[in-house]
N, C-alpha and C. Protein backbone atom coordinates (compact mmCIF):
# COMPACT_ATOMS: atom_id res chain seq x y z
N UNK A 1 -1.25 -8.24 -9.19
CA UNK A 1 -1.23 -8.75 -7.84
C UNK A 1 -2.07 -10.02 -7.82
N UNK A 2 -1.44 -10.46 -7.58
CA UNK A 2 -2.02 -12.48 -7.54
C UNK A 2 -2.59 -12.70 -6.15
N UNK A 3 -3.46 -13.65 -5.58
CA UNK A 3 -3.47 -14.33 -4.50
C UNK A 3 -3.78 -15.85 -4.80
N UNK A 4 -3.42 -16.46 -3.88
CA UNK A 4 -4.09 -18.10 -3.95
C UNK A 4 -4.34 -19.03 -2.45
N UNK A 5 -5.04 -19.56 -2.53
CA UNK A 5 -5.23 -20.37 -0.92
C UNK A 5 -4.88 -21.43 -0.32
N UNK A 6 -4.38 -21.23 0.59
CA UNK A 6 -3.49 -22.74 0.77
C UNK A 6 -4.31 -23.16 2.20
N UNK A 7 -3.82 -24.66 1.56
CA UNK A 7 -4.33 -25.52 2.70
C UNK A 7 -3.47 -26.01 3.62
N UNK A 8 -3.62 -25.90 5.48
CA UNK A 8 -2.01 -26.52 6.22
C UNK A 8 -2.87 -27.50 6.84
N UNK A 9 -3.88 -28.20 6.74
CA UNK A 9 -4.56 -28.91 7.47
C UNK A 9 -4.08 -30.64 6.97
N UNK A 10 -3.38 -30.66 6.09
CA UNK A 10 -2.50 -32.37 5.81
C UNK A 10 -1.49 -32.29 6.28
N UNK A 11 -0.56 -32.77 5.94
CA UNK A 11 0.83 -33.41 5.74
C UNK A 11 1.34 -32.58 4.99
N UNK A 12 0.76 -32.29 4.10
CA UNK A 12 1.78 -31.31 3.03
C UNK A 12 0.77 -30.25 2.54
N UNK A 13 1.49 -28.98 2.21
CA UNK A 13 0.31 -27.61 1.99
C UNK A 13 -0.38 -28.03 0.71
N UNK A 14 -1.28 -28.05 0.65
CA UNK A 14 -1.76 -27.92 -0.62
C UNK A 14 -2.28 -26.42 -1.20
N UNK A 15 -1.81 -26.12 -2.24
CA UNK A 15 -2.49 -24.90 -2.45
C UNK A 15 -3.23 -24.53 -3.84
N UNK A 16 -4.46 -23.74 -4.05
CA UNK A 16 -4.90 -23.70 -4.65
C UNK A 16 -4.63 -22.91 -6.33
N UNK A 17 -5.98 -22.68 -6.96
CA UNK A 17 -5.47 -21.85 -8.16
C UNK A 17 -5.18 -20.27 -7.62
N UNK A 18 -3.90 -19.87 -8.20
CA UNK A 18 -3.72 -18.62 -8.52
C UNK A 18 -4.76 -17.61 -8.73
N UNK A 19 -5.29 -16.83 -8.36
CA UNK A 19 -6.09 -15.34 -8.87
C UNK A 19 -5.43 -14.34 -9.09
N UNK A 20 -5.65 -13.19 -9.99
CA UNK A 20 -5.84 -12.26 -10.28
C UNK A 20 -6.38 -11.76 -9.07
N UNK A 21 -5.92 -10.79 -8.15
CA UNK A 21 -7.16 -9.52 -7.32
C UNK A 21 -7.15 -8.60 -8.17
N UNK A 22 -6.40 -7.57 -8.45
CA UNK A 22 -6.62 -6.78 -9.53
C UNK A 22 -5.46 -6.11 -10.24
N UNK A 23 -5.83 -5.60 -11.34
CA UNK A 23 -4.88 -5.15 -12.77
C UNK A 23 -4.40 -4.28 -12.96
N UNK A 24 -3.65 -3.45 -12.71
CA UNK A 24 -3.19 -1.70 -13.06
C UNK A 24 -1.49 -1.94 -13.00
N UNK A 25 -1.16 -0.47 -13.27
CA UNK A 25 0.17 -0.23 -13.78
C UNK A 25 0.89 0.27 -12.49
N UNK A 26 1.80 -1.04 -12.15
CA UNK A 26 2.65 -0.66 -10.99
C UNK A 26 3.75 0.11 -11.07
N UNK A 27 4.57 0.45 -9.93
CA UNK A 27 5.62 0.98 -9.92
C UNK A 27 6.46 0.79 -9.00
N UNK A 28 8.11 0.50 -9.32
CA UNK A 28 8.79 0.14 -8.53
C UNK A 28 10.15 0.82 -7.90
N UNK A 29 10.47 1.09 -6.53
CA UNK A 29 11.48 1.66 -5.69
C UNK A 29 12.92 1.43 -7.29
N UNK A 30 13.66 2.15 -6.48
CA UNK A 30 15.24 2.16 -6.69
C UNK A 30 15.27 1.06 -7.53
N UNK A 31 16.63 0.75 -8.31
CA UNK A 31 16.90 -0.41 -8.79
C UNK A 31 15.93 -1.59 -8.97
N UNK A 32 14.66 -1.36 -9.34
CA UNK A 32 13.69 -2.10 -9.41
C UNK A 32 13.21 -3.42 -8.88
N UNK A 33 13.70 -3.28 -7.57
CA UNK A 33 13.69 -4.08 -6.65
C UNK A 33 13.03 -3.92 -5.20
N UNK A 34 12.39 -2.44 -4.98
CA UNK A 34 11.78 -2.58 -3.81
C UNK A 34 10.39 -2.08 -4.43
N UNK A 35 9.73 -3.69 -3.83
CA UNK A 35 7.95 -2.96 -4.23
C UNK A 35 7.49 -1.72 -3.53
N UNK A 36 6.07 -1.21 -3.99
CA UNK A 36 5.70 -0.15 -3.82
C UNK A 36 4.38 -0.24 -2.69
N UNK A 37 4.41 -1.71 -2.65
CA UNK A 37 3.49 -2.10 -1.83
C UNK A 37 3.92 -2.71 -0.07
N UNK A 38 2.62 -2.69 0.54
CA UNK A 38 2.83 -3.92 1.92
C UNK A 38 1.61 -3.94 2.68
N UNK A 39 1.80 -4.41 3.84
CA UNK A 39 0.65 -4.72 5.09
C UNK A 39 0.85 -3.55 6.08
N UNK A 40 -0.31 -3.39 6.62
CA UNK A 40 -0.21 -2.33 7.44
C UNK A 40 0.10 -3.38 8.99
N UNK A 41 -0.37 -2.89 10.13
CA UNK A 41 0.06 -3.83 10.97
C UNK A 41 -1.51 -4.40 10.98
N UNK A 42 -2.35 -4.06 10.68
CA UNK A 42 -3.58 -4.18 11.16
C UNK A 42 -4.33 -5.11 9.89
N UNK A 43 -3.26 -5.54 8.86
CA UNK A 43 -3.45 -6.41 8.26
C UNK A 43 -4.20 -5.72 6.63
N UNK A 44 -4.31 -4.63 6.44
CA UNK A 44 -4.77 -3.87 5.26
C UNK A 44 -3.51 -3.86 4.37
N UNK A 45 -3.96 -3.51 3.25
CA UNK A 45 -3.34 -3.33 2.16
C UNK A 45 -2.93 -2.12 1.57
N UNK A 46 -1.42 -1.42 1.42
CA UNK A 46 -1.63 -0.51 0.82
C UNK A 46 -0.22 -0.51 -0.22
N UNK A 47 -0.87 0.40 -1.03
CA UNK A 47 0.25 0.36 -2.41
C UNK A 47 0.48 1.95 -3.01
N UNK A 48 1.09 2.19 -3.35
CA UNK A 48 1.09 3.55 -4.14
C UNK A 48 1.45 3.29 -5.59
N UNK A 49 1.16 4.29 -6.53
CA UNK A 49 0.75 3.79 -8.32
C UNK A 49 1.23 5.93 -8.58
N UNK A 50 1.65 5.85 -9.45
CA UNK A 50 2.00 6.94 -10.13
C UNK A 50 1.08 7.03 -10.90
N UNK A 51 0.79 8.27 -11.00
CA UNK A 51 -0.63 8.83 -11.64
C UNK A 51 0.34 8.86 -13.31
N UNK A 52 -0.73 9.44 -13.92
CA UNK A 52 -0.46 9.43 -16.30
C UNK A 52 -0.07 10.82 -16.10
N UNK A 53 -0.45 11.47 -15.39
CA UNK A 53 0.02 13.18 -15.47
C UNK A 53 1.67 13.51 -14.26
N UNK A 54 1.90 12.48 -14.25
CA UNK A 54 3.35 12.68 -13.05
C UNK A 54 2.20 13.12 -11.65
N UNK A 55 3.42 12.89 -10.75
CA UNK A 55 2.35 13.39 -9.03
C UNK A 55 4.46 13.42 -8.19
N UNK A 56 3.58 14.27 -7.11
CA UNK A 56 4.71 13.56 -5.75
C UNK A 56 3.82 13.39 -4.82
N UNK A 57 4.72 12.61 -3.91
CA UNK A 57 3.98 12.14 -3.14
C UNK A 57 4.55 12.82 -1.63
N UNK A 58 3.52 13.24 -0.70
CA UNK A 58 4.29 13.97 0.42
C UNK A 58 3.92 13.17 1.67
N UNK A 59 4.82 13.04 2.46
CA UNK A 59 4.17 12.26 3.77
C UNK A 59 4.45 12.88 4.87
N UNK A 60 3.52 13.21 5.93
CA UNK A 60 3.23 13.77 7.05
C UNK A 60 3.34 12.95 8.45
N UNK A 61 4.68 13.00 9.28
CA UNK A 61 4.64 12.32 10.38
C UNK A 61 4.23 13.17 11.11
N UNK A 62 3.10 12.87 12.42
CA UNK A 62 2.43 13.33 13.33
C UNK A 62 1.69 14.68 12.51
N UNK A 63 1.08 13.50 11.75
CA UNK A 63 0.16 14.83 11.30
C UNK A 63 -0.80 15.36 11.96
N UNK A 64 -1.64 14.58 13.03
CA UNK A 64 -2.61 15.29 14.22
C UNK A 64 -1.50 16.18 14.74
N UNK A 65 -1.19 16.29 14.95
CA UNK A 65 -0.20 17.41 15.50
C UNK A 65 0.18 18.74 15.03
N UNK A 66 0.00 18.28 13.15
CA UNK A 66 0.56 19.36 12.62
C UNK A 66 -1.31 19.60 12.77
N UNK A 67 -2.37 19.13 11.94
CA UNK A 67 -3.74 19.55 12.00
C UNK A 67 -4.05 20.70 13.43
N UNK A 68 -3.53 20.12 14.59
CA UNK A 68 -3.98 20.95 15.48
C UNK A 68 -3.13 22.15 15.50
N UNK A 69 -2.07 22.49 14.89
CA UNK A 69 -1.58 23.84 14.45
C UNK A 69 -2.04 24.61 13.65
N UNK A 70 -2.47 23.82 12.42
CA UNK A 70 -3.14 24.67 11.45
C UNK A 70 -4.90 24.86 11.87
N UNK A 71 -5.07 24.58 12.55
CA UNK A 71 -6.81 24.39 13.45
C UNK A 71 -6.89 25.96 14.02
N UNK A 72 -5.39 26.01 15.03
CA UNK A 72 -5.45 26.98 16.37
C UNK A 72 -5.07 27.92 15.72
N UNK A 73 -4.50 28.08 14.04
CA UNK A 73 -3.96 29.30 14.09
C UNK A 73 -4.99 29.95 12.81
N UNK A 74 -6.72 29.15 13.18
CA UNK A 74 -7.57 29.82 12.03
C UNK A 74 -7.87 28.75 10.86
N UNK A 75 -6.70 27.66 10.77
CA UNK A 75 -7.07 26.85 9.48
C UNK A 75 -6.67 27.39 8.24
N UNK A 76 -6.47 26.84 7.36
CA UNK A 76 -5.81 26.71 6.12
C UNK A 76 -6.31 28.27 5.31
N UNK A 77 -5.57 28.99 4.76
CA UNK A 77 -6.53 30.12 4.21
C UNK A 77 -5.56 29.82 2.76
């Protein structure tokens, strides 16, 4: 993952050197064309990376919702 800084304050952008932010082993959607990464709306960063031992990954919509089910009925045993 690269970044670099640009300038809009001329006539024309100028932009700076390339960086490195940081180094690890990505992974990519379907047909190796949809990254694994993006922006949240709030402007953060997030990415997901496949672990060396395999993983899945599970995602929880309205998970306060589900939390306050598993809360009222005693919590996780």
């Amino acid at each position: 993952m690269m970044a670099v800084s640009v300038d809009l304050t001329g006539a024309e952008p100028r932009f700076g050197k390339p960086a490195a932010l940081f180094a690890d082993e990505y992974d990519f959607g379907q047909a190796i064309s949809i990254p694994n990464y993006d922006l949240t709306r709030d402007g953060r960063f997030i990415m997901l990376r496949r672990g060396s031992q395999g993983s899945r990954l599970c995602v929880v919509i309205r998970w306060a919702d589900e939390l306050k089910q598993i809360l009222a009925a005693g919590g996780v045993h």
